[in-house]
Protein backbone atom coordinates (compact mmCIF):
# COMPACT_ATOMS: atom_id res chain seq x y z
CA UNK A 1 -1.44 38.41 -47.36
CA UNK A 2 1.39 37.36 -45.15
CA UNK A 3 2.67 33.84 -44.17
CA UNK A 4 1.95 34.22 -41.30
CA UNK A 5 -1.78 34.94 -41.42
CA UNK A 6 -2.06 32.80 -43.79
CA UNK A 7 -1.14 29.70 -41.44
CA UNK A 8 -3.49 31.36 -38.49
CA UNK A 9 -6.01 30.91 -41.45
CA UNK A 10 -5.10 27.07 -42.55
CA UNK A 11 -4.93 25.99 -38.73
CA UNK A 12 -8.42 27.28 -38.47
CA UNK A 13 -9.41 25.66 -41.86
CA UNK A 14 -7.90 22.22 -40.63
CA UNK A 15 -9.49 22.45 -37.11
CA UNK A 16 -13.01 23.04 -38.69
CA UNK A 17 -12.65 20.21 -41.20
CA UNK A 18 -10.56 17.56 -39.46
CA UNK A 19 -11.59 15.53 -36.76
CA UNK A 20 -9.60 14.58 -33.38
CA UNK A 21 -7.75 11.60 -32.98
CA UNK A 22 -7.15 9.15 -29.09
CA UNK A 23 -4.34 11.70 -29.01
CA UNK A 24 -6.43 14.59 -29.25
CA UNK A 25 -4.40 15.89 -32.22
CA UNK A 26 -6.83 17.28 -35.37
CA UNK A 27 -6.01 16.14 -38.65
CA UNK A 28 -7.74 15.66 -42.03
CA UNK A 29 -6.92 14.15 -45.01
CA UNK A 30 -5.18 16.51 -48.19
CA UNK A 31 -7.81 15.66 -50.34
CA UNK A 32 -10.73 17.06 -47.97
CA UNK A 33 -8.64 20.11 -47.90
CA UNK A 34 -7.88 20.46 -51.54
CA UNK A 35 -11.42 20.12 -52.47
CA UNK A 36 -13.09 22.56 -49.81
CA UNK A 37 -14.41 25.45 -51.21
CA UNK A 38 -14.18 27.54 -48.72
CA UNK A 39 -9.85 26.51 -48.67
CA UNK A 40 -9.84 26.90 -52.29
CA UNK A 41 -11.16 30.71 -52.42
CA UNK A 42 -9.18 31.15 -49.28
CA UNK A 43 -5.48 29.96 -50.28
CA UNK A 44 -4.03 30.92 -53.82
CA UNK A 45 -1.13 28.27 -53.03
CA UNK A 46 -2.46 26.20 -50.84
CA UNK A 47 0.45 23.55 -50.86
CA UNK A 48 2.54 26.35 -50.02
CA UNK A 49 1.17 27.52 -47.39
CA UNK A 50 1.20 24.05 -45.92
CA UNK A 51 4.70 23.91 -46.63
CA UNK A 52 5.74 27.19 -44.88
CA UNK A 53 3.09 25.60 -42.27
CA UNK A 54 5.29 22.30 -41.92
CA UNK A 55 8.89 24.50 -42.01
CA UNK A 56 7.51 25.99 -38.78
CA UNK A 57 6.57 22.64 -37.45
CA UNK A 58 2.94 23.67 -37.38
CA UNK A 59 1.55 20.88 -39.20
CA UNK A 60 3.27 17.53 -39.96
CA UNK A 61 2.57 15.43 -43.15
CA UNK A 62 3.93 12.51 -44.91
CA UNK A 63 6.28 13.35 -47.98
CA UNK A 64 7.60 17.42 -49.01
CA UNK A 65 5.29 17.76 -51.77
CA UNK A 66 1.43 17.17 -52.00
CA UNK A 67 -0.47 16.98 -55.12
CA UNK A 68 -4.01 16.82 -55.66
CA UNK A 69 -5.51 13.33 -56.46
CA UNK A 70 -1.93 11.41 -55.94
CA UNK A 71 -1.88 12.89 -52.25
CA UNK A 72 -5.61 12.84 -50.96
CA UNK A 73 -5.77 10.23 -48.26
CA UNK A 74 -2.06 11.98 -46.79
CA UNK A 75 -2.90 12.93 -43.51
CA UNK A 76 -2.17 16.57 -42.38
CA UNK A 77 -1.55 16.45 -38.41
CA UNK A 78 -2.07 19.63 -36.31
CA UNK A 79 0.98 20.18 -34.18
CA UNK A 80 0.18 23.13 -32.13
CA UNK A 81 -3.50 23.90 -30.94
């Protein structure tokens, strides 16, 4: 898969499983993410792919690095709709 598809694919992934804040801006937390199953057959690298997500200014998150169980309540804010 490309990088590019697979952002279309996390975008759609965050919009299904976040929720929308006063702003109107979707986010949910790395830890509901992580521990999908749905994300986690999807995304081999799924911190990558929100990294190459974040480099394109895509998604927005706390920190450069997330990590499962350390990272969980780190909010991952959808940028572009």
């Amino acid at each position: 898969m490309n990088v590019e598809h697979e952002i279309s694919l996390l975008v759609e992934e965050i919009r299904r499983l976040g929720t929308k804040n006063a702003d109107g801006q979707v986010s949910v937390k790395f830890g509901v993410l992580f521990s999908d199953e749905k994300c986690a057959n999807l995304f081999e690298a799924l911190v990558g792919t929100l990294k190459a997500a974040k480099r394109r200014k895509i998604v927005t998150y706390q920190g450069e690095l997330l990590l499962q169980g350390v990272h969980d309540n780190v909010d991952i804010m959808l940028l572009q709709d």
